[in-house]
PDB file of N, CA and C in Angstrom:
ATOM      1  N   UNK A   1     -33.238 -52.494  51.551  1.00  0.00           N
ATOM      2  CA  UNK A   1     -33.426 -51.364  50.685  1.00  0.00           C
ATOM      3  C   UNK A   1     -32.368 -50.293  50.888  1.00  0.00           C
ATOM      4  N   UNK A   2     -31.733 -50.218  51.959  1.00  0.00           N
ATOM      5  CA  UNK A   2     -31.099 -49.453  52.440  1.00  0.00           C
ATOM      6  C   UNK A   2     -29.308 -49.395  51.504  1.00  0.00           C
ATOM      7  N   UNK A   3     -29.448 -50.716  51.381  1.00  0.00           N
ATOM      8  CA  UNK A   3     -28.200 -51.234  50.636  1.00  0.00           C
ATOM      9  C   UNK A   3     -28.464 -50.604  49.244  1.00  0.00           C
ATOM     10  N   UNK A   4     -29.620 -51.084  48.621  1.00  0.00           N
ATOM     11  CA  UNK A   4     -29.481 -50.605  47.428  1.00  0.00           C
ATOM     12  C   UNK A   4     -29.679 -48.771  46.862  1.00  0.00           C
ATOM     13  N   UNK A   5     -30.105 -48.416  48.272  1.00  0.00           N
ATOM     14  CA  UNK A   5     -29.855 -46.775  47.988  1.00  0.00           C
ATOM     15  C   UNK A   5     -28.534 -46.617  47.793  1.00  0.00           C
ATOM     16  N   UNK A   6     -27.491 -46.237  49.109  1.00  0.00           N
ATOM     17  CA  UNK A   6     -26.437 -46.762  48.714  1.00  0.00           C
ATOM     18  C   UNK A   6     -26.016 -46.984  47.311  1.00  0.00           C
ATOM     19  N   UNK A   7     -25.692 -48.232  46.971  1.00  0.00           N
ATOM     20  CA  UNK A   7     -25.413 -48.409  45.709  1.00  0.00           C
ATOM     21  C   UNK A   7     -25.921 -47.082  44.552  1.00  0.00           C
ATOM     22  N   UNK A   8     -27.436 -46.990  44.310  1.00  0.00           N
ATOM     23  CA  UNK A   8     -27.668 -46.179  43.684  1.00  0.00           C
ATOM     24  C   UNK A   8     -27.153 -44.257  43.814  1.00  0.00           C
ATOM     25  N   UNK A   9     -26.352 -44.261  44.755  1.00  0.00           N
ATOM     26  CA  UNK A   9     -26.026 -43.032  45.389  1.00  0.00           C
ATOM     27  C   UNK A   9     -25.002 -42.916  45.020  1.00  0.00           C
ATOM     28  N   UNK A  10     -24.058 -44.531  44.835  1.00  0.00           N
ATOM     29  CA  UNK A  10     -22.218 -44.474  44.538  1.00  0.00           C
ATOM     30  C   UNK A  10     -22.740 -44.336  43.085  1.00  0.00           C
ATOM     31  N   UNK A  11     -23.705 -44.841  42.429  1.00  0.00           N
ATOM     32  CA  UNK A  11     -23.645 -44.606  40.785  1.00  0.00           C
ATOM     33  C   UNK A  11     -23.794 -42.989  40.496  1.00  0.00           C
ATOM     34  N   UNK A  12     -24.545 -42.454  41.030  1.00  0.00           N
ATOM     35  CA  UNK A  12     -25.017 -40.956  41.100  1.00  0.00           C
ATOM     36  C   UNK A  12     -23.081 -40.414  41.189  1.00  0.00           C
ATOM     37  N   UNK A  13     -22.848 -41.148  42.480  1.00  0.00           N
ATOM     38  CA  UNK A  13     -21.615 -40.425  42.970  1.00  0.00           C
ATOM     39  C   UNK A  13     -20.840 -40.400  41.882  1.00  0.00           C
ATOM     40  N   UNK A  14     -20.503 -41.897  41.196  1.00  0.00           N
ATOM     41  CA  UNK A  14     -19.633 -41.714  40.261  1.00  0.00           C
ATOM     42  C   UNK A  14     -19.924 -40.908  39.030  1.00  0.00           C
ATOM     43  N   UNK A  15     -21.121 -40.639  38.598  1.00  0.00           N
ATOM     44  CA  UNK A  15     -21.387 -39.965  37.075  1.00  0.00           C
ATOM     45  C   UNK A  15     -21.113 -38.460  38.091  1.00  0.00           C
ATOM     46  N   UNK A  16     -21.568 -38.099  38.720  1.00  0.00           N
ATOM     47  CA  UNK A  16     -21.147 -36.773  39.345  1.00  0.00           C
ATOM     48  C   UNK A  16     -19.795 -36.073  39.022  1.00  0.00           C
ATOM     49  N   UNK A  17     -18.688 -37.129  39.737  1.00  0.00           N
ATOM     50  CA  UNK A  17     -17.039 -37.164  39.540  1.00  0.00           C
ATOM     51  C   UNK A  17     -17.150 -37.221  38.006  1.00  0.00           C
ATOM     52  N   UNK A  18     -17.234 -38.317  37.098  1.00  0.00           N
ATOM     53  CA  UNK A  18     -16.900 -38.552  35.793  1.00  0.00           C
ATOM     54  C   UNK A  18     -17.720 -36.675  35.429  1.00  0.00           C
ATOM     55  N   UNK A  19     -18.473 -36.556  35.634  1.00  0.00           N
ATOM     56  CA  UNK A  19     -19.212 -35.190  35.194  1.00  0.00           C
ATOM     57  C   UNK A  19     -18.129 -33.998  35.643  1.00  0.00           C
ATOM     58  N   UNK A  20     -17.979 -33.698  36.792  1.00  0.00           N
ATOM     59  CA  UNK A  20     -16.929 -32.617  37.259  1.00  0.00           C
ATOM     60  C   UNK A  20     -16.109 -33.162  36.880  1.00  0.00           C
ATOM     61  N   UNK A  21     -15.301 -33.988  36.133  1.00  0.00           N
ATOM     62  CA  UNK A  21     -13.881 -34.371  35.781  1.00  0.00           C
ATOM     63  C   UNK A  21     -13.886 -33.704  33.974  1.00  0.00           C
ATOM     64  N   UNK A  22     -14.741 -34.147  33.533  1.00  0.00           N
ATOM     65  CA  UNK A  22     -15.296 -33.368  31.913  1.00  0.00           C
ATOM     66  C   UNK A  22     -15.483 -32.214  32.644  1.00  0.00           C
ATOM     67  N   UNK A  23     -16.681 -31.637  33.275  1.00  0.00           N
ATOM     68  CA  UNK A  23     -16.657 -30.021  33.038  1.00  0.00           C
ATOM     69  C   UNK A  23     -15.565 -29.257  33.612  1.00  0.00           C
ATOM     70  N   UNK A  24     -14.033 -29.846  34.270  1.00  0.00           N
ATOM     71  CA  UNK A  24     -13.287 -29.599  34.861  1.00  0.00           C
ATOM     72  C   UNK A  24     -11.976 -29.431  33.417  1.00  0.00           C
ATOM     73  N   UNK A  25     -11.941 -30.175  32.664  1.00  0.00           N
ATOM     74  CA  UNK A  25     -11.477 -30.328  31.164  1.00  0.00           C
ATOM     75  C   UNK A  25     -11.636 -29.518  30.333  1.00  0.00           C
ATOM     76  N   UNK A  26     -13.001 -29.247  30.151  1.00  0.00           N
ATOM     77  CA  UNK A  26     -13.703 -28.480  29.533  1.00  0.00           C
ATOM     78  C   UNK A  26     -12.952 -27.057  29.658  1.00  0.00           C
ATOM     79  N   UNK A  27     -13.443 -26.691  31.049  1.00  0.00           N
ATOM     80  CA  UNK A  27     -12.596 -25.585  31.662  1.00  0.00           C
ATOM     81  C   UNK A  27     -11.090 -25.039  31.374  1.00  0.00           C
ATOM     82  N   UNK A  28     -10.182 -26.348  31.893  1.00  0.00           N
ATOM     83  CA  UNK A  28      -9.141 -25.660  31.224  1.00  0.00           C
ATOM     84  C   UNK A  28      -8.647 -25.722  29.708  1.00  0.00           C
ATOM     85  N   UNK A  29      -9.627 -26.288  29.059  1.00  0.00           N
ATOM     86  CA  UNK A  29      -9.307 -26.058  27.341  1.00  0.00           C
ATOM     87  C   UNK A  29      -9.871 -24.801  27.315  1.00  0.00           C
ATOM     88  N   UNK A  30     -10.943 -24.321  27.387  1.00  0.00           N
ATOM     89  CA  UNK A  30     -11.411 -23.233  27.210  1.00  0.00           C
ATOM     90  C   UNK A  30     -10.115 -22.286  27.725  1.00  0.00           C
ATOM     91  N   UNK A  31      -9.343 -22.528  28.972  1.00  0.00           N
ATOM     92  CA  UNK A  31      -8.537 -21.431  29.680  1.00  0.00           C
ATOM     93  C   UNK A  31      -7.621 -21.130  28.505  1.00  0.00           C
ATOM     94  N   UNK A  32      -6.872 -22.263  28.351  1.00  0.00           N
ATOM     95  CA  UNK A  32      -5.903 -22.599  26.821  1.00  0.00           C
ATOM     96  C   UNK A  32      -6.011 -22.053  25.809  1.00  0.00           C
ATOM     97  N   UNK A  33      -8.168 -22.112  25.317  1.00  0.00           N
ATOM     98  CA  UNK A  33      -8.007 -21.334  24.347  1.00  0.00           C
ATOM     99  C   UNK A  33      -8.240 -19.804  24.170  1.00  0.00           C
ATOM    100  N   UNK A  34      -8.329 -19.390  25.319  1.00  0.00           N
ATOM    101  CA  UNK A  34      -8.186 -18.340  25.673  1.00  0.00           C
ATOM    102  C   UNK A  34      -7.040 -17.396  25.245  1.00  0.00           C
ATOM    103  N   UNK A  35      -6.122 -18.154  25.841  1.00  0.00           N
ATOM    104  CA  UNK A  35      -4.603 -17.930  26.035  1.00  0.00           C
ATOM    105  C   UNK A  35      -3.810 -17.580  24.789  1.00  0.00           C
ATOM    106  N   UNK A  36      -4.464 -18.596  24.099  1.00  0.00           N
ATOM    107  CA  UNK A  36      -4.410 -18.208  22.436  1.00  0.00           C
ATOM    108  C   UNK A  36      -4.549 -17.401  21.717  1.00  0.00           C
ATOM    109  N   UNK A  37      -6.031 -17.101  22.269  1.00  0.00           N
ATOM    110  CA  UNK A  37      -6.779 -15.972  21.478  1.00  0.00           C
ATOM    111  C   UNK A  37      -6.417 -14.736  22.108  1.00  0.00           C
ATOM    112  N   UNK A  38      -5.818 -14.774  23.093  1.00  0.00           N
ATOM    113  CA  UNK A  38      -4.747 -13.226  23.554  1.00  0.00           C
ATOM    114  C   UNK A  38      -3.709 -13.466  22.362  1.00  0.00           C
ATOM    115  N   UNK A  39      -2.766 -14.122  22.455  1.00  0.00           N
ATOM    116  CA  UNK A  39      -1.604 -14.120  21.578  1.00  0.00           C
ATOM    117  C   UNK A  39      -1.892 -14.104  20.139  1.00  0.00           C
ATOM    118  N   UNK A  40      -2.518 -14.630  19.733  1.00  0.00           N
ATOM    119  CA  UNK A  40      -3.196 -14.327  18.352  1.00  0.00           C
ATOM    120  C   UNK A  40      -4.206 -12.502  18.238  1.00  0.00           C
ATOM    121  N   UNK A  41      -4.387 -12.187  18.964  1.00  0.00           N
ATOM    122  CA  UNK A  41      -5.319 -11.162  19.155  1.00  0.00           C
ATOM    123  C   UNK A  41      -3.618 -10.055  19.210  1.00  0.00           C
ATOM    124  N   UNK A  42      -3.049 -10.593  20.189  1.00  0.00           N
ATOM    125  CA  UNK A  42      -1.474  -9.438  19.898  1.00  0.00           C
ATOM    126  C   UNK A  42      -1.135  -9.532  18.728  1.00  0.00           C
ATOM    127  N   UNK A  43      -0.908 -10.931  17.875  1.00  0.00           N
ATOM    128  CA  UNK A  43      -0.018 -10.761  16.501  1.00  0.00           C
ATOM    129  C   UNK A  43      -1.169 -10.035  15.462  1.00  0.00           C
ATOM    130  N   UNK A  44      -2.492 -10.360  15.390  1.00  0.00           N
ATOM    131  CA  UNK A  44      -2.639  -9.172  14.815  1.00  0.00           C
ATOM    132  C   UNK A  44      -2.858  -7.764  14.902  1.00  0.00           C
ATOM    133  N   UNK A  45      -2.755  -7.324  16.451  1.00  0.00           N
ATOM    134  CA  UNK A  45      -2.327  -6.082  16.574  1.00  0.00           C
ATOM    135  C   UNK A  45      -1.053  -5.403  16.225  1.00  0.00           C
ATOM    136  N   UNK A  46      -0.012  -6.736  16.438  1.00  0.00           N
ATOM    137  CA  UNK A  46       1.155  -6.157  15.591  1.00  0.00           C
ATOM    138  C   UNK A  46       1.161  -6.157  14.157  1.00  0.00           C
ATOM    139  N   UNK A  47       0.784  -6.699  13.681  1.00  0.00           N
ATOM    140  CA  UNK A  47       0.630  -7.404  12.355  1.00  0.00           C
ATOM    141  C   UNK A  47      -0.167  -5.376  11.860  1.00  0.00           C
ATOM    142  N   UNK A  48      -1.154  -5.386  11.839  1.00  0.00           N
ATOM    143  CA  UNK A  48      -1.974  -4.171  11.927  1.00  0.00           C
ATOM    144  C   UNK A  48      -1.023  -3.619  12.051  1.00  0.00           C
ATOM    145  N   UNK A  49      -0.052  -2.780  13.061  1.00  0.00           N
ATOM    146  CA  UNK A  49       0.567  -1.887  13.139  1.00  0.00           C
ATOM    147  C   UNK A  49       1.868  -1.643  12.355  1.00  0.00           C
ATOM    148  N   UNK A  50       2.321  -2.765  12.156  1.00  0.00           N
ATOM    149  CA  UNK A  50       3.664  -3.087  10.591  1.00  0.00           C
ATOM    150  C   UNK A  50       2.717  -2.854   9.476  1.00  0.00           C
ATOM    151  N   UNK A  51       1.666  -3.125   9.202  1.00  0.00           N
ATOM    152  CA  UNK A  51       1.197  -2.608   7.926  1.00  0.00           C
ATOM    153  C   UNK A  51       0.840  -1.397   7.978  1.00  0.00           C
ATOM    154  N   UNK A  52       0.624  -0.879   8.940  1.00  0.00           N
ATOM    155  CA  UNK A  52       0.454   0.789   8.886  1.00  0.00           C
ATOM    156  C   UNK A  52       1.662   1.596   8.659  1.00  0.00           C
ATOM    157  N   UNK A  53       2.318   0.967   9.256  1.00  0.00           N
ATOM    158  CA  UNK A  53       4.172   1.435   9.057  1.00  0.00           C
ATOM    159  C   UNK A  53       4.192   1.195   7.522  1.00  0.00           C
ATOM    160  N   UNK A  54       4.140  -0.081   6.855  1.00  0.00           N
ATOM    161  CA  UNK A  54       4.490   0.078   5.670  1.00  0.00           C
ATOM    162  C   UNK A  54       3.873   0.998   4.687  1.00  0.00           C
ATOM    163  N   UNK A  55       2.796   0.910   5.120  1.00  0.00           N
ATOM    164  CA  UNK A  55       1.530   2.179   4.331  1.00  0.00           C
ATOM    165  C   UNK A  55       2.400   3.336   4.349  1.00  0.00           C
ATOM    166  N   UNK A  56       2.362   3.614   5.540  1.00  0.00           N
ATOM    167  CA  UNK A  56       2.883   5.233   5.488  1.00  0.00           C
ATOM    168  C   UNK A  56       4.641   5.281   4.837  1.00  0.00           C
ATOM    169  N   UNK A  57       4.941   4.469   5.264  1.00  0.00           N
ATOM    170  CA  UNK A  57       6.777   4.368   4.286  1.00  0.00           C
ATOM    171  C   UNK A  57       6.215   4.698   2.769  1.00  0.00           C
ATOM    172  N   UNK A  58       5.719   3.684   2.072  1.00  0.00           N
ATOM    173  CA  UNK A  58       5.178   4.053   1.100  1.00  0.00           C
ATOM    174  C   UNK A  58       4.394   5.130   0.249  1.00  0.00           C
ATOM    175  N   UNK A  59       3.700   5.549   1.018  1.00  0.00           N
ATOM    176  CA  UNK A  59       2.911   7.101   0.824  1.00  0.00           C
ATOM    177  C   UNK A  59       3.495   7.889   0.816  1.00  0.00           C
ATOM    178  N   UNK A  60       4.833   8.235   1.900  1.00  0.00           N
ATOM    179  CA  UNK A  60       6.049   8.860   1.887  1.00  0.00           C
ATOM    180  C   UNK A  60       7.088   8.937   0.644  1.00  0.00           C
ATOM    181  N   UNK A  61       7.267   7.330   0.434  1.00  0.00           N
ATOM    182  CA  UNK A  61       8.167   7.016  -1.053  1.00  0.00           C
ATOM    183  C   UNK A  61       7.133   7.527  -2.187  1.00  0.00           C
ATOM    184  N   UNK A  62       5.921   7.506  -2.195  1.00  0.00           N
ATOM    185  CA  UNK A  62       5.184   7.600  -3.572  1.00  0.00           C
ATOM    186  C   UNK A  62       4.760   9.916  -3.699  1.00  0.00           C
ATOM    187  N   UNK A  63       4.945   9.786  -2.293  1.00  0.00           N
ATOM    188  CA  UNK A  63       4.873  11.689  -2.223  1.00  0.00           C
ATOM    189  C   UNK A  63       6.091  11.963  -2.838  1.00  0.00           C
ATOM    190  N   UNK A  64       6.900  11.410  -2.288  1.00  0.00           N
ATOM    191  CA  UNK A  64       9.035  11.648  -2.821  1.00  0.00           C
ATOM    192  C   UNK A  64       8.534  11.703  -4.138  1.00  0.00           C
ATOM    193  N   UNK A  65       8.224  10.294  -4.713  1.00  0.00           N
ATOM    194  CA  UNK A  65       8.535  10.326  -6.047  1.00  0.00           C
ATOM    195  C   UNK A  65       8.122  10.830  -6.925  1.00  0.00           C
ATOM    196  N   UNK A  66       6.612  10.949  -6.822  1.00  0.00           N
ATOM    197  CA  UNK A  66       5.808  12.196  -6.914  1.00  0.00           C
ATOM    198  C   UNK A  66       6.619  13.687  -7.497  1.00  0.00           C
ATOM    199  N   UNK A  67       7.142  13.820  -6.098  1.00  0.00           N
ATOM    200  CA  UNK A  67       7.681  15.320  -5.994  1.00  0.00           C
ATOM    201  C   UNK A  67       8.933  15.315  -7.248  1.00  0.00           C
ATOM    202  N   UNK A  68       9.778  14.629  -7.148  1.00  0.00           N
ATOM    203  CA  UNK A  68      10.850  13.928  -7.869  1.00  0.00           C
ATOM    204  C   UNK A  68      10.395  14.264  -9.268  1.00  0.00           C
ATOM    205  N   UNK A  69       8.979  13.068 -10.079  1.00  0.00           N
ATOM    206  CA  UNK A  69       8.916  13.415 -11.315  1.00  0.00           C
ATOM    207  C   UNK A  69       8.623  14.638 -11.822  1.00  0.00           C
ATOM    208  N   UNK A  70       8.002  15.567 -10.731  1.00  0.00           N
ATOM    209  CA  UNK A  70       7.062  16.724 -10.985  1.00  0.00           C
ATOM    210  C   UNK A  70       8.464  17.785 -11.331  1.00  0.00           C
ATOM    211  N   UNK A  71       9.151  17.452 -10.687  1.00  0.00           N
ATOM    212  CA  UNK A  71      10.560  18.551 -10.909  1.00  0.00           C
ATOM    213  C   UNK A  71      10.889  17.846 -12.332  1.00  0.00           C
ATOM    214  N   UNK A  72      11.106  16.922 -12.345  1.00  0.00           N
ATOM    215  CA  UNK A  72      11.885  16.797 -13.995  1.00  0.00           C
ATOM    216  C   UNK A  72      11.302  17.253 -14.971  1.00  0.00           C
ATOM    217  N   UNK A  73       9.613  16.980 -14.678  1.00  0.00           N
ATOM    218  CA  UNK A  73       8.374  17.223 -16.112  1.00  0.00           C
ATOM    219  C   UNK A  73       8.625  18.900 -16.202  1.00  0.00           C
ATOM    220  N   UNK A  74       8.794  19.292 -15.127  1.00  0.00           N
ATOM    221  CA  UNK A  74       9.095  21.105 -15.027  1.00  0.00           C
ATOM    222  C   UNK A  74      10.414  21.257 -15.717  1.00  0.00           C
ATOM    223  N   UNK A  75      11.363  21.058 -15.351  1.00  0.00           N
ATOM    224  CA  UNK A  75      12.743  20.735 -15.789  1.00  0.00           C
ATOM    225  C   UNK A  75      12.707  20.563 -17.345  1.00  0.00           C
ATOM    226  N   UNK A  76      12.111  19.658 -17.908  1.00  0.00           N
ATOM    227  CA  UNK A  76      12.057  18.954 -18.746  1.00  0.00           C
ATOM    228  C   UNK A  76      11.120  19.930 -20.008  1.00  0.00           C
ATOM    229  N   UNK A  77       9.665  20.563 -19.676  1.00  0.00           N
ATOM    230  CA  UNK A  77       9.214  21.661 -20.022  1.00  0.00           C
ATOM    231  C   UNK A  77      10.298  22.848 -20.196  1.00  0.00           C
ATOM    232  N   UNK A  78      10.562  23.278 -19.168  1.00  0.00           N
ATOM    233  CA  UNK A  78      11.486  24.131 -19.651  1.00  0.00           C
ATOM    234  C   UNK A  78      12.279  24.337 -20.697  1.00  0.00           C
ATOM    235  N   UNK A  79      13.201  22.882 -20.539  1.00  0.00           N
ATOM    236  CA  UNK A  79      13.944  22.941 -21.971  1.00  0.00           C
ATOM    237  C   UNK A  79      13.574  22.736 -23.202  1.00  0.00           C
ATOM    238  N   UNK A  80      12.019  22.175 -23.569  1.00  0.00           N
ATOM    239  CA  UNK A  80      11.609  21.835 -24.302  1.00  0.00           C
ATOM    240  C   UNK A  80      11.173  23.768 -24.408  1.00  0.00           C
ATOM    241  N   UNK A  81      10.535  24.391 -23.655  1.00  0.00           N
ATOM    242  CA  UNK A  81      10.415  25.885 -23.989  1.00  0.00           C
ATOM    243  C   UNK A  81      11.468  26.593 -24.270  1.00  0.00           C
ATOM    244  N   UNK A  82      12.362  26.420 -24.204  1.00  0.00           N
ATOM    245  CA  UNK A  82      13.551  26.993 -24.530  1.00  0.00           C
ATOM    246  C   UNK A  82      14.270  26.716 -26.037  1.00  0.00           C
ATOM    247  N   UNK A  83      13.837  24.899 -25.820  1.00  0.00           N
ATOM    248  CA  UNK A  83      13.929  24.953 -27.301  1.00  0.00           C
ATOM    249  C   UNK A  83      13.316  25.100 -28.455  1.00  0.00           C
ATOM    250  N   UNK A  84      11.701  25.344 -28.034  1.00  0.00           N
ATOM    251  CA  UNK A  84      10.994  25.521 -29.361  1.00  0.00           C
ATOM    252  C   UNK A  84      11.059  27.038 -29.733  1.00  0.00           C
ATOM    253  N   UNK A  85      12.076  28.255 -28.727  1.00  0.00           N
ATOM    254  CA  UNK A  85      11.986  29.544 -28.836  1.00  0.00           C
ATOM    255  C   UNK A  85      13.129  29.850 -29.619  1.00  0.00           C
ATOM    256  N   UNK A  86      14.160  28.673 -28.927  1.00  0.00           N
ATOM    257  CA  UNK A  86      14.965  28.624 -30.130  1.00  0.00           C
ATOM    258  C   UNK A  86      14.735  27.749 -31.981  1.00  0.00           C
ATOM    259  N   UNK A  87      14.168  27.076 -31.685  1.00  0.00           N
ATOM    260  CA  UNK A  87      13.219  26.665 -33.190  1.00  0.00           C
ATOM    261  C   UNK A  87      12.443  27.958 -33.826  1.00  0.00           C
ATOM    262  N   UNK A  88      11.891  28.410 -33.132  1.00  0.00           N
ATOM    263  CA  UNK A  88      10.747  29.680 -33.950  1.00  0.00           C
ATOM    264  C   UNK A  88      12.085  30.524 -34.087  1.00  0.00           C
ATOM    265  N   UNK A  89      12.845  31.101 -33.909  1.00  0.00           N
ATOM    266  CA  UNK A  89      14.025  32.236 -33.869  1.00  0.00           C
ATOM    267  C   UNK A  89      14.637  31.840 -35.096  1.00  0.00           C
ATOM    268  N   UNK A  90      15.225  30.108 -35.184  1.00  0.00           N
ATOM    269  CA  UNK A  90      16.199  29.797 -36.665  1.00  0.00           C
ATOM    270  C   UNK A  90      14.924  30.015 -37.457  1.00  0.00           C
ATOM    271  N   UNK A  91      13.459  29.459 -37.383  1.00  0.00           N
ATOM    272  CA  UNK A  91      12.780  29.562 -38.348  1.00  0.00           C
ATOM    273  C   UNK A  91      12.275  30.428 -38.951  1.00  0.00           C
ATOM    274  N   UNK A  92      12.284  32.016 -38.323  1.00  0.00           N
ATOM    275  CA  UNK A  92      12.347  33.257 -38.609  1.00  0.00           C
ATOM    276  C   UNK A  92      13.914  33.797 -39.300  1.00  0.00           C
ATOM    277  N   UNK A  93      14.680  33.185 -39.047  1.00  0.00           N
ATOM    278  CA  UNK A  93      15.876  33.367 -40.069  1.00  0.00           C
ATOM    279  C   UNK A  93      15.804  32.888 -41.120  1.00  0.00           C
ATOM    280  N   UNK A  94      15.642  31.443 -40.946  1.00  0.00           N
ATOM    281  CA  UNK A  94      15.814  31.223 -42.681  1.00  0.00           C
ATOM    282  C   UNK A  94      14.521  32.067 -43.426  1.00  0.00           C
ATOM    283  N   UNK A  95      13.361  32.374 -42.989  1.00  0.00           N
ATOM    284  CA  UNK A  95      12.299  33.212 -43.253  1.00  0.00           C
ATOM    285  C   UNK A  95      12.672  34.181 -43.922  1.00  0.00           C
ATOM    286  N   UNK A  96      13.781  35.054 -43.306  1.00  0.00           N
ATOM    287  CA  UNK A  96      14.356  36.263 -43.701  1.00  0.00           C
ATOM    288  C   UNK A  96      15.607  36.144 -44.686  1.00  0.00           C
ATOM    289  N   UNK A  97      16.232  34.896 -44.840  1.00  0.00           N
ATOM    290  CA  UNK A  97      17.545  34.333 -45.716  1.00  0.00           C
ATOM    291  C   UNK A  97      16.385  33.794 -47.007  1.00  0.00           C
ATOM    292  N   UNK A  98      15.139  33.205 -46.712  1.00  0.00           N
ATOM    293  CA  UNK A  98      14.641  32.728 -48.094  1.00  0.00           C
ATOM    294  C   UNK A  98      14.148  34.596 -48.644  1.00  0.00           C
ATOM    295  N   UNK A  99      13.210  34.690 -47.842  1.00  0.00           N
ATOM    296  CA  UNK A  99      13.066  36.325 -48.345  1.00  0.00           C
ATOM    297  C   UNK A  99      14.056  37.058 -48.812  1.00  0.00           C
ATOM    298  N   UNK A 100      15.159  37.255 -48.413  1.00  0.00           N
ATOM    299  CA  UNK A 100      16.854  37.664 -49.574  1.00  0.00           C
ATOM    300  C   UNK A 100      17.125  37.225 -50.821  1.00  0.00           C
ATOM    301  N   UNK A 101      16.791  35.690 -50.565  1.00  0.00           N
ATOM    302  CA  UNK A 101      17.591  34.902 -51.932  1.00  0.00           C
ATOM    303  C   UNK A 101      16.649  35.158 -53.034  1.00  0.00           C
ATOM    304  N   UNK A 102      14.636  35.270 -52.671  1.00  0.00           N
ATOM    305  CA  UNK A 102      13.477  35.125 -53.256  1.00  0.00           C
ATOM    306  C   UNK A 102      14.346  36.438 -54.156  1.00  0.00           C
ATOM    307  N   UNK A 103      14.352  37.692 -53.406  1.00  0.00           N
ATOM    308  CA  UNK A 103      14.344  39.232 -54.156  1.00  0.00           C
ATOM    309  C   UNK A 103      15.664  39.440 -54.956  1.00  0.00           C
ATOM    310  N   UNK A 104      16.554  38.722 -54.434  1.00  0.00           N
ATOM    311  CA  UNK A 104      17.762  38.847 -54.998  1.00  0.00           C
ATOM    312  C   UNK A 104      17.366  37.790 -56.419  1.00  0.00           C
ATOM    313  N   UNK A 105      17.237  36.740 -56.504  1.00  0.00           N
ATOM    314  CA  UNK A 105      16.718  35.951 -57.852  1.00  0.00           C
ATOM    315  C   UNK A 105      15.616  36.838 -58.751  1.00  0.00           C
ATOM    316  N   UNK A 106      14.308  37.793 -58.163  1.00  0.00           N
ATOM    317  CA  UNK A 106      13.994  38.297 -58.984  1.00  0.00           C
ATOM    318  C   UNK A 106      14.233  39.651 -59.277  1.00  0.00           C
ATOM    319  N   UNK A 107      14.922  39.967 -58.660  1.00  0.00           N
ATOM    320  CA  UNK A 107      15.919  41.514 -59.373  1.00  0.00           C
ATOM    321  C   UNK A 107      16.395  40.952 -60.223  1.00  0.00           C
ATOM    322  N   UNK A 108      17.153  39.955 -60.158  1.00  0.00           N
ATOM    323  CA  UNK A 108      18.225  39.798 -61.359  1.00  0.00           C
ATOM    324  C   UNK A 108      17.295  39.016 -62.397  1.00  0.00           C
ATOM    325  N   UNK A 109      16.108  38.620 -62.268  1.00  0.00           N
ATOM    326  CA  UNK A 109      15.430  38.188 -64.160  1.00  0.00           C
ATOM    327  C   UNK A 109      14.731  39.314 -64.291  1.00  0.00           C
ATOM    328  N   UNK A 110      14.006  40.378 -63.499  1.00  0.00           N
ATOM    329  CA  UNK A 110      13.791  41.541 -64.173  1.00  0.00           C
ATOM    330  C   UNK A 110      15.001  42.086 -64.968  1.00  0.00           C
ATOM    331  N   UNK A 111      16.263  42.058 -64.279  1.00  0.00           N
ATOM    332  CA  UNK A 111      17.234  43.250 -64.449  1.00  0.00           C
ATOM    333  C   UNK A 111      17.587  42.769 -66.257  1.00  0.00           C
TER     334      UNK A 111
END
């Protein structure tokens, strides 16, 4: 009987080894994927931080441009006020040139 403990002890023994040889595997895949998930965990911290950069470049370019159109529409008002002051001014002349020609035409069929 003694023999066949033994025996039954090397089978134990061996699933033991085959067992710590898997949970020993196990282990360093897990370490591996670890290792990964740092480096992946950095690229999207960088990743995150270039898009914040681009955000703000942009917000920057879209304030610029912003600022940019707001001066021309002002710019642009202006001359358009300038020119409708000059429009009302000729249109008060000829106002006053038709009012001449009106009195001058009917003086002369009264006269």
């Amino acid at each position: 009987m003694r023999g066949q403990q033994k025996r039954g002890g090397g089978k134990s023994g061996n699933v033991k080894n085959v067992t710590v040889e898997i949970l020993k595997r196990i282990r360093a895949e897990l370490t591996g994927m670890r290792g990964e998930l740092t480096g992946v965990r950095g690229e999207v911290v960088a990743l995150r931080s270039d898009t914040n950069a681009r955000f703000a470049e942009l917000e920057q370019a879209t304030v610029a441009g912003f600022k940019h159109l707001s001066a021309r529409v002002d710019g642009l008002t202006e001359r358009f006020d300038h020119f409708l002051g000059f429009a009302v001014e000729r249109a008060r002349d000829h106002e006053r040139q038709i009012g001449r020609i009106e009195r001058h035409v009917f003086t002369r069929r009264g006269a």
